[in-house]
Structure formats: C-alpha cells, structure tokens
C-alpha atoms as a PDB file:
ATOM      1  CA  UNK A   1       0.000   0.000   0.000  1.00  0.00           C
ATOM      2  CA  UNK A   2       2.619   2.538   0.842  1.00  0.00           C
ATOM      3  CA  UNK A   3       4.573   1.638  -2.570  1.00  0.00           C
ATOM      4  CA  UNK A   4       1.426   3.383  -4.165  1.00  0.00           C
ATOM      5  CA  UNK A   5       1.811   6.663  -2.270  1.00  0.00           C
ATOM      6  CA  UNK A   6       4.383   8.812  -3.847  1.00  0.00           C
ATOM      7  CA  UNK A   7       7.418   9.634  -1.998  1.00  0.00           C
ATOM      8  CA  UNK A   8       6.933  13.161  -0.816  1.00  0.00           C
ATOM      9  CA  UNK A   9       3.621  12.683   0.698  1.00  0.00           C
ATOM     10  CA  UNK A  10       5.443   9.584   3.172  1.00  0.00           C
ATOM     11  CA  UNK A  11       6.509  11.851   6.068  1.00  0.00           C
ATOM     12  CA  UNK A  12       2.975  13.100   6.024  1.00  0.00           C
ATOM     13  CA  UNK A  13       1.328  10.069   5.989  1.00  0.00           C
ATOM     14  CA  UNK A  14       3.746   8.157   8.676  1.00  0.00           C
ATOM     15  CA  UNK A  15       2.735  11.401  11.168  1.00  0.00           C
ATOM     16  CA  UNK A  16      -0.991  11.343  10.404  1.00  0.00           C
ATOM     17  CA  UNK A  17      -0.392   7.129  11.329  1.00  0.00           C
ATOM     18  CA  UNK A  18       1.293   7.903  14.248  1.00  0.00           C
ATOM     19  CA  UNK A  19      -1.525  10.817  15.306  1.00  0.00           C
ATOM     20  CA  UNK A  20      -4.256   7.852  14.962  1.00  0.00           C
ATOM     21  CA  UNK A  21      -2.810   5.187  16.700  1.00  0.00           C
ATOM     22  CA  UNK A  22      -2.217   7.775  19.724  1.00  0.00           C
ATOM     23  CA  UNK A  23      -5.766   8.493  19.718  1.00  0.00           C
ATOM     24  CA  UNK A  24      -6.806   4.584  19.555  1.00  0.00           C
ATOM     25  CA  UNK A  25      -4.769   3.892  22.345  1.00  0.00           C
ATOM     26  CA  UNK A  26      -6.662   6.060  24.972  1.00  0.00           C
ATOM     27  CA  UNK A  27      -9.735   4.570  24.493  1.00  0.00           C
ATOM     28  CA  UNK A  28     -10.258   1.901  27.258  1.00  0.00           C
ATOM     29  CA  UNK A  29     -12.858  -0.593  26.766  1.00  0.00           C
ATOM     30  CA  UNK A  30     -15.840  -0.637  29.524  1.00  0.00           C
ATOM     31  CA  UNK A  31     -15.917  -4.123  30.530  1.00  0.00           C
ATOM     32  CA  UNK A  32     -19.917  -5.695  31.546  1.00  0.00           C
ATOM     33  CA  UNK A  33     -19.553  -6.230  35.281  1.00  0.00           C
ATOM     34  CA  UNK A  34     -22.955  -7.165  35.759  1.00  0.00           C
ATOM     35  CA  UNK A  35     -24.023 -10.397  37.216  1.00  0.00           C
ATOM     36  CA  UNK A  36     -25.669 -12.505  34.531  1.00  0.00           C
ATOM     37  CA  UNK A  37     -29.335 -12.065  34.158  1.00  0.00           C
ATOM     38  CA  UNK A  38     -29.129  -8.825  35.034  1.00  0.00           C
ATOM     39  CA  UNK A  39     -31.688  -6.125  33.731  1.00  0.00           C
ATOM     40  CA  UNK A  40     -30.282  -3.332  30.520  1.00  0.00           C
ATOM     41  CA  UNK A  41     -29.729  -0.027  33.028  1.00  0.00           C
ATOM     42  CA  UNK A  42     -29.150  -1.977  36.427  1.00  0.00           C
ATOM     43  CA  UNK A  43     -26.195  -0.829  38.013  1.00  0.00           C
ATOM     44  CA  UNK A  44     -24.160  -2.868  39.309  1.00  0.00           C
ATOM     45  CA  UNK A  45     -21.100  -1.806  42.139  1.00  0.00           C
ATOM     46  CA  UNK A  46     -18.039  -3.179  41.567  1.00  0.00           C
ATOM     47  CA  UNK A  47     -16.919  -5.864  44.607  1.00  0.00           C
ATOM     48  CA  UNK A  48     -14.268  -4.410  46.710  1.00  0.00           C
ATOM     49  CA  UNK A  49     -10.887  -5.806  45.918  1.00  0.00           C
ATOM     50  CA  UNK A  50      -9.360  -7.428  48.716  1.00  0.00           C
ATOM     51  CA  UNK A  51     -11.607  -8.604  51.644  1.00  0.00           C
ATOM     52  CA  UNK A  52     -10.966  -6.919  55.344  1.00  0.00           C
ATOM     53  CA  UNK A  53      -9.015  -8.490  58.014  1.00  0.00           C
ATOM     54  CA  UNK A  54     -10.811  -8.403  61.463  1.00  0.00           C
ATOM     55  CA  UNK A  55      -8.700  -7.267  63.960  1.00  0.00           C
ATOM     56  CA  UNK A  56      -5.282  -5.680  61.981  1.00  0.00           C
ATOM     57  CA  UNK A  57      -4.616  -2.410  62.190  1.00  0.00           C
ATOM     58  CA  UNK A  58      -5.246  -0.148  60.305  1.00  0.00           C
ATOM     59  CA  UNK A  59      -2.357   0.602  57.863  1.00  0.00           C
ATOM     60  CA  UNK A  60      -1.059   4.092  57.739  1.00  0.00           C
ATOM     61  CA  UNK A  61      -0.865   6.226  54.316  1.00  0.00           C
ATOM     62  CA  UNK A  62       2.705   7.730  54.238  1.00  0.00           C
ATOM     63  CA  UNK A  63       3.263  10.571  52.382  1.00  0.00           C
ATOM     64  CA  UNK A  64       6.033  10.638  49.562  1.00  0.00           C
ATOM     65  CA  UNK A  65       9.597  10.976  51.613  1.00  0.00           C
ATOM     66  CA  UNK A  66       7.981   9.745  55.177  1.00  0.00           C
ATOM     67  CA  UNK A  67       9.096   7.225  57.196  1.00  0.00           C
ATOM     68  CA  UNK A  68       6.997   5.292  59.615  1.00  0.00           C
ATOM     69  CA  UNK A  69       7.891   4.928  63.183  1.00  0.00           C
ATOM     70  CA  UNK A  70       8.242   1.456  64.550  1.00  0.00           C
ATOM     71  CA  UNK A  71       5.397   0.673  67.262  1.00  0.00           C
ATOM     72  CA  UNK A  72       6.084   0.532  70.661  1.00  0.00           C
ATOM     73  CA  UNK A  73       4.686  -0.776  73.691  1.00  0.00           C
ATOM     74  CA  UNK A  74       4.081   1.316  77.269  1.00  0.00           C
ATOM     75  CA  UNK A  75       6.356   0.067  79.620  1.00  0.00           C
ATOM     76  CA  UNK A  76       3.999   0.525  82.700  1.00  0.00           C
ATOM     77  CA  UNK A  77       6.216   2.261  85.529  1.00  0.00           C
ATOM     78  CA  UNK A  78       5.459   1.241  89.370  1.00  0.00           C
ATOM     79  CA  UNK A  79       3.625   3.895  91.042  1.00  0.00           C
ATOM     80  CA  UNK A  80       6.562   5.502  93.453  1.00  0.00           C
ATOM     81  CA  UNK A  81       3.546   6.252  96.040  1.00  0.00           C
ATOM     82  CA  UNK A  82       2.263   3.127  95.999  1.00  0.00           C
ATOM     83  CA  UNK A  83       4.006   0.437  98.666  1.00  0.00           C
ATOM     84  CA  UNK A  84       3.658  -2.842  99.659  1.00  0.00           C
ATOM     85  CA  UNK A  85       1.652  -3.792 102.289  1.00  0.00           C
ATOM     86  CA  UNK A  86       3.627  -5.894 105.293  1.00  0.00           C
ATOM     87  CA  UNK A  87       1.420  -7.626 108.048  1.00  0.00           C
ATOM     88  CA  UNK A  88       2.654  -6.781 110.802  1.00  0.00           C
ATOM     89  CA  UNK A  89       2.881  -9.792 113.662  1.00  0.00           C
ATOM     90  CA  UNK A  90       0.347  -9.594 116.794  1.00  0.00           C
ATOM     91  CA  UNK A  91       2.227  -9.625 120.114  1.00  0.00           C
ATOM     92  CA  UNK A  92       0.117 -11.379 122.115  1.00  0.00           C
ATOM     93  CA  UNK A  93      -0.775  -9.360 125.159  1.00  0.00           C
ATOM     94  CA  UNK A  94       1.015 -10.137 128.051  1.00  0.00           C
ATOM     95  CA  UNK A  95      -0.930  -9.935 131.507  1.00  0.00           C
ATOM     96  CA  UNK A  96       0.594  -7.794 134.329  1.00  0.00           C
ATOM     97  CA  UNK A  97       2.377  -9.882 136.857  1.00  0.00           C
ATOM     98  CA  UNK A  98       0.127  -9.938 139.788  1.00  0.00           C
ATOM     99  CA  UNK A  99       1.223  -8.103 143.348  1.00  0.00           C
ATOM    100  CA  UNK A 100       2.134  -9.781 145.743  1.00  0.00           C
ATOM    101  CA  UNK A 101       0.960  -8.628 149.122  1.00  0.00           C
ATOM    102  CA  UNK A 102       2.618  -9.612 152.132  1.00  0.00           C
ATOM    103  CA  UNK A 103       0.735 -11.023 154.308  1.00  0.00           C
ATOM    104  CA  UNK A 104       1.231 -11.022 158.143  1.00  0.00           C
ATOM    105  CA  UNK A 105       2.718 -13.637 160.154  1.00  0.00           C
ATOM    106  CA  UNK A 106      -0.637 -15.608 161.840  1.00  0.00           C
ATOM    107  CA  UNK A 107       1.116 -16.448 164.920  1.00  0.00           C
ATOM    108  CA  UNK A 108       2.014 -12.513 165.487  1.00  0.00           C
ATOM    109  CA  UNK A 109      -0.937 -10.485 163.637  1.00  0.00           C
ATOM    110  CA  UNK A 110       0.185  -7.546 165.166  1.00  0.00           C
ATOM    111  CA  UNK A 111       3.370  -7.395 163.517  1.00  0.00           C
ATOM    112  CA  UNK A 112       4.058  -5.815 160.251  1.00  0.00           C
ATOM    113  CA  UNK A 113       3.230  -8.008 156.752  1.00  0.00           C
ATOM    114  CA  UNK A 114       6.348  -9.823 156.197  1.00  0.00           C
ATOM    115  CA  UNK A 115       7.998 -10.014 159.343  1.00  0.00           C
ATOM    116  CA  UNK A 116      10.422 -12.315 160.334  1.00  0.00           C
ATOM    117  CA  UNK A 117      10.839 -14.145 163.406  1.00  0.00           C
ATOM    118  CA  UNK A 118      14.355 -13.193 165.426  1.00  0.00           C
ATOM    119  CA  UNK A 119      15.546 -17.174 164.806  1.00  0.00           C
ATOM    120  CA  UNK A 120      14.804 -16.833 160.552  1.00  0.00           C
ATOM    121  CA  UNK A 121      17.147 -13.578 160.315  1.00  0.00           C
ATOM    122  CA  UNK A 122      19.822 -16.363 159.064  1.00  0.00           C
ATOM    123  CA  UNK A 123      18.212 -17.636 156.296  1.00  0.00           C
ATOM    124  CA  UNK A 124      17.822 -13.477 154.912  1.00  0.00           C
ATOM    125  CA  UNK A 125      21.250 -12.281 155.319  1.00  0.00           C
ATOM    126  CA  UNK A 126      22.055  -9.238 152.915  1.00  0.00           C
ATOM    127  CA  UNK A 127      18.650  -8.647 152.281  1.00  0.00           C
ATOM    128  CA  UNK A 128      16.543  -5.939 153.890  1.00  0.00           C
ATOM    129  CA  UNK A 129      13.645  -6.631 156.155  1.00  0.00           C
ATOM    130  CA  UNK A 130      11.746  -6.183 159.288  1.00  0.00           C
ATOM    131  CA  UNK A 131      12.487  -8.582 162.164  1.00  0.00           C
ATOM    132  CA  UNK A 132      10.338  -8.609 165.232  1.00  0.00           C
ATOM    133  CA  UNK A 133      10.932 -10.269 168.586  1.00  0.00           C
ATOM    134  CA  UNK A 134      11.646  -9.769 172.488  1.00  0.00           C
ATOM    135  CA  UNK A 135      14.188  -7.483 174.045  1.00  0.00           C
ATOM    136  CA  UNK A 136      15.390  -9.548 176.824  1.00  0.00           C
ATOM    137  CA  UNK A 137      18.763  -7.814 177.455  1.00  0.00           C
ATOM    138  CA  UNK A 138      20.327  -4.415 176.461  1.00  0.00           C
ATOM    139  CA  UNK A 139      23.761  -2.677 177.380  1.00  0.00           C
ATOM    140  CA  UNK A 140      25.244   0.591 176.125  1.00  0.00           C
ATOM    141  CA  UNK A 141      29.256  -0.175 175.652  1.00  0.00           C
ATOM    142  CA  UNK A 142      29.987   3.127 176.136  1.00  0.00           C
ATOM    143  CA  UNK A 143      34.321   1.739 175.946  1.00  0.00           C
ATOM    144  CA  UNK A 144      33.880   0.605 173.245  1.00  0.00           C
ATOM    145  CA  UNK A 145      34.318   2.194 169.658  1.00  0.00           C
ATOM    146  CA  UNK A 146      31.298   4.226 168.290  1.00  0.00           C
ATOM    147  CA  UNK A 147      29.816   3.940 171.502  1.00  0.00           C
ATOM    148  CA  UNK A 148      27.077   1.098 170.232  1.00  0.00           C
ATOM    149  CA  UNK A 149      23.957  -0.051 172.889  1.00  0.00           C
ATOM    150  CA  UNK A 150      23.226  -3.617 171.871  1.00  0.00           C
ATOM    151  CA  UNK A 151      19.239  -4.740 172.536  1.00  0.00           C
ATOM    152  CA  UNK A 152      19.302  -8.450 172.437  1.00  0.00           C
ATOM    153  CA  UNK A 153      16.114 -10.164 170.936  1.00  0.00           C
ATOM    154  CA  UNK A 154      15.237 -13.329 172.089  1.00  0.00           C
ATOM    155  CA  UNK A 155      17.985 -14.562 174.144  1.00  0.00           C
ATOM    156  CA  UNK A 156      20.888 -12.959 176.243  1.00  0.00           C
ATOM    157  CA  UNK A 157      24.532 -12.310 174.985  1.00  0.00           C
ATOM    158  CA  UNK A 158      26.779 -14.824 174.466  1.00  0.00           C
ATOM    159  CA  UNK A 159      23.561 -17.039 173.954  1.00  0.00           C
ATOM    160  CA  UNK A 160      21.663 -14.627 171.397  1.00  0.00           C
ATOM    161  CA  UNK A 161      21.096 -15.003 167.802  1.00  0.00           C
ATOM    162  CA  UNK A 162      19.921 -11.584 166.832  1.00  0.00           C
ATOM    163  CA  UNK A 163      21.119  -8.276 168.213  1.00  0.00           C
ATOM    164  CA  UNK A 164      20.211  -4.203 166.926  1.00  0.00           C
ATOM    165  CA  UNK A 165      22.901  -2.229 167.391  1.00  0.00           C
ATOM    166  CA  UNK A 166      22.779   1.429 167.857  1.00  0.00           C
ATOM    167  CA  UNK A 167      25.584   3.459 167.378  1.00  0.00           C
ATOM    168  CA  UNK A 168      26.428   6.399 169.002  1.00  0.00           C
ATOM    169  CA  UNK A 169      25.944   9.028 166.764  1.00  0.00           C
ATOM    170  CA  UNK A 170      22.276   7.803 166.258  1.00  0.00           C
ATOM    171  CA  UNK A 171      21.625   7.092 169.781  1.00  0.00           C
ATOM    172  CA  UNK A 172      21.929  11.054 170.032  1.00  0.00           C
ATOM    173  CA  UNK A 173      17.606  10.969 168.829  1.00  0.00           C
ATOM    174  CA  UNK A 174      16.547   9.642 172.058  1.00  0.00           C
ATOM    175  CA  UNK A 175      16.145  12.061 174.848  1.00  0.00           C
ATOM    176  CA  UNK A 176      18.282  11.377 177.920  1.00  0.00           C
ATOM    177  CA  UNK A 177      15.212  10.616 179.712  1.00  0.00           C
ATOM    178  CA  UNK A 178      14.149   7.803 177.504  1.00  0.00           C
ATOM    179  CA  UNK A 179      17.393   6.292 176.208  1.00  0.00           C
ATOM    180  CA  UNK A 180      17.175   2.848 174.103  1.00  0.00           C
ATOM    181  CA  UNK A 181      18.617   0.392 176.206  1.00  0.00           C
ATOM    182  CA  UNK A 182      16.003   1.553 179.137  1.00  0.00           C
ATOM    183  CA  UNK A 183      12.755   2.115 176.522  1.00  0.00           C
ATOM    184  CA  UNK A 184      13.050  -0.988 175.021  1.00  0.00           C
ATOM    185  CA  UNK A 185      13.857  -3.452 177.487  1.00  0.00           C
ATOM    186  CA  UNK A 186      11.322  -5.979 178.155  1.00  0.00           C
ATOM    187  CA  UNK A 187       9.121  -4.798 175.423  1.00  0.00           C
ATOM    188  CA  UNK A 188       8.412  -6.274 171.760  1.00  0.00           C
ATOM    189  CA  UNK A 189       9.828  -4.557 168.819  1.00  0.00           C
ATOM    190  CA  UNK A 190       9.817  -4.802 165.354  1.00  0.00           C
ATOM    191  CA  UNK A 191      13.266  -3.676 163.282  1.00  0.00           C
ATOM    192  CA  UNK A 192      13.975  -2.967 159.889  1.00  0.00           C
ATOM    193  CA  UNK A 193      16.822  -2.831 157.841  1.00  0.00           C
ATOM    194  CA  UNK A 194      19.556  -4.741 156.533  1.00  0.00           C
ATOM    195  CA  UNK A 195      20.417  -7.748 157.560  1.00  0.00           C
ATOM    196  CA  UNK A 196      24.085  -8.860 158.369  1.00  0.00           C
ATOM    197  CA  UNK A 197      26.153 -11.738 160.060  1.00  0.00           C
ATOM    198  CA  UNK A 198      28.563 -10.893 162.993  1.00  0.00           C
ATOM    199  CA  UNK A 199      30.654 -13.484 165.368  1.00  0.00           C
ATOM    200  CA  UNK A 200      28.057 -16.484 165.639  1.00  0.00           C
ATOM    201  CA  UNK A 201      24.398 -14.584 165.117  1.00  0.00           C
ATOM    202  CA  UNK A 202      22.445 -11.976 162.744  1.00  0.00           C
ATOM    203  CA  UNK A 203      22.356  -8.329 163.202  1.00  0.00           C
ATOM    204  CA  UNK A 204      20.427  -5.055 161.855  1.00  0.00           C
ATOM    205  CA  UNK A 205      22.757  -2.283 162.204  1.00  0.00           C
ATOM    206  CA  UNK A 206      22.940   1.776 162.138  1.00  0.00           C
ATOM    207  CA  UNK A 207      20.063   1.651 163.513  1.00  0.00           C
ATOM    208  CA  UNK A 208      17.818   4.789 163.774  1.00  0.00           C
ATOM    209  CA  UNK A 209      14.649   5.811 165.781  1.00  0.00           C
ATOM    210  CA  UNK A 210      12.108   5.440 163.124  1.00  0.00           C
ATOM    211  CA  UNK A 211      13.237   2.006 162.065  1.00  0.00           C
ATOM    212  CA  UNK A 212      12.250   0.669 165.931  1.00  0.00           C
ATOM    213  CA  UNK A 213       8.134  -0.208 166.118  1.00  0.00           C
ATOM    214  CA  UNK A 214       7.104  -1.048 169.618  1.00  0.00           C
ATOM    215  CA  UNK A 215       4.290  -3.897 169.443  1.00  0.00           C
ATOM    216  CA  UNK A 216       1.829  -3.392 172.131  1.00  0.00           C
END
C-alpha cells in the first residue's frame, strides 16, 4: 500500500499514522460487570478488591519521603507512692504480773506483813527486812568504839542469835530521859533494815529511831 503513495507525501502520511494510533490507544474498553441475568440499566457496584481483616490495624498512608515509626509498647512504671503492704505480727498481750501482798505472820498479827521471826534472820542475810521479837537484854558499851547499845532479841549475849545495834551518833535521837537500852527493854519490837552476820548470830545495824516499832 505505501509503494502506491508517492514519496513526498510519506513523512505526512507516517505522522498522520502515528496521530491515529495515539488516539486509539486512549480509548479503554468498559468491561460488563454485571451479574448474569441482570436487567439493561441496572447498576451494578463493583466488589471491593481485597476482603478486610478483622482485627489488623489499620495501615497508615505515608506521604512521599515519610518514614513510619516502629510501634512501641508502654512500659507501665510502678507507682513511686504506691508500697507494699507488710502484716505486721500480733504480740500477744502479756498480763501484768500480779502483786504480791505480804501477808502477816498468823502467829504474830500484830506485827508488820512480812515479818520475820528473830531465829529466821539467818536464812535473809544481805537482804533488807523487818524482824520482830523480844528485848530480853540491852547494854550501852559506852568503851567501846562508836559507843554502840546492843538490845538483844530473844535470848541474852553470848547465847543470842539476833542483836540491833545502835551506834552512838544515832543514839543522840533519844532524849536522855528515855534512852534505848532503858525504853526498850522488856518490850516487843519490830526492826527494819539490813540484815548482816557478825561473830556467831544476825544483826540489823545503824540503827535509827524510826526504824524501831514497839508492838503493844
């Protein structure tokens, strides 16, 4: 066909060609997506290409030059206020010890509670307590050193088991007419203080006035 055309009129007719296949190309064919059976006019939406995934994210759009971020998860910090709760143990209550009340001798209920017979001093040496009994002898050794007037309970030097000494700087509190080895003698008294061991007996010593009951 082209042999036909004479020479000078072949650049033309290439162009015009070329201009016509151009314009075929942008024609797209409409393709018939309706279902079969459809009706002439029915329109028919087109199915959606790929089907959703339950649960998957959503996916991001990015614009041209953006990067995405990788995901993270929250690292859940402990709350600083917040601290643990320690039982504490349960002491169990303790009951106060109970008094103890002395209770006076039932031979001698006139006594003091917690008296002690002259003949127990011995079994309470270095302790402190009140020891009752009989004057039966006194003598104030005025010779002697400090001056002492010995009141023998019970039974009569060299015999005796207990003696009160008072010395002579405390013998000074009884008047002259009432001195101790004249007050006392013959009479029951009751002595505190603290109790020591001398030569073969028990003694309270440095004695004063106010540590001598007389037991009527």
């Amino acid at each position: 066909m082209l042999k036909s055309v004479p020479s000078h009129l072949l650049p033309a007719l290439v162009l015009a060609i070329g201009v016509l296949v151009a314009a075929c190309g942008s024609v797209v064919p409409q393709v018939d997506t309706r279902s079969p059976g459809a009706s002439p006019g029915e329109s028919v939406s087109a199915a959606p290409s790929t089907s959703p995934t339950f649960g998957s994210p959503p996916i991001a759009t990015l614009a041209p030059g953006e990067t995405s971020q990788p995901t993270t998860n929250p690292t859940v910090q402990p709350d600083a206020t917040q601290t643990t709760a320690t039982a504490t143990p349960t002491v169990p209550a303790t009951a106060p010890p109970t008094p103890t009340t002395a209770v006076p001798t039932p031979e001698h209920p006139n006594w003091p509670a917690g008296a002690l017979e002259a003949k127990d001093a011995e079994n309470h040496v270095g302790e402190t307590a009140t020891v009752c009994g009989n004057v039966v002898a006194t003598n104030w050794l005025f010779s002697e050193p400090g001056h002492p007037t010995w009141l023998n309970i019970n039974r009569a030097y060299p015999n005796l088991r207990f003696n009160v000494v008072i010395w002579g700087e405390q013998r000074r509190a009884w008047p002259l007419s009432g001195k101790p080895e004249v007050v006392y003698l013959d009479r029951q008294i009751c002595v505190t203080g603290l109790i020591s061991s001398y030569q073969t007996w028990t003694q309270i010593q440095d004695v004063e006035k106010s540590d001598i009951q007389v037991i009527e």
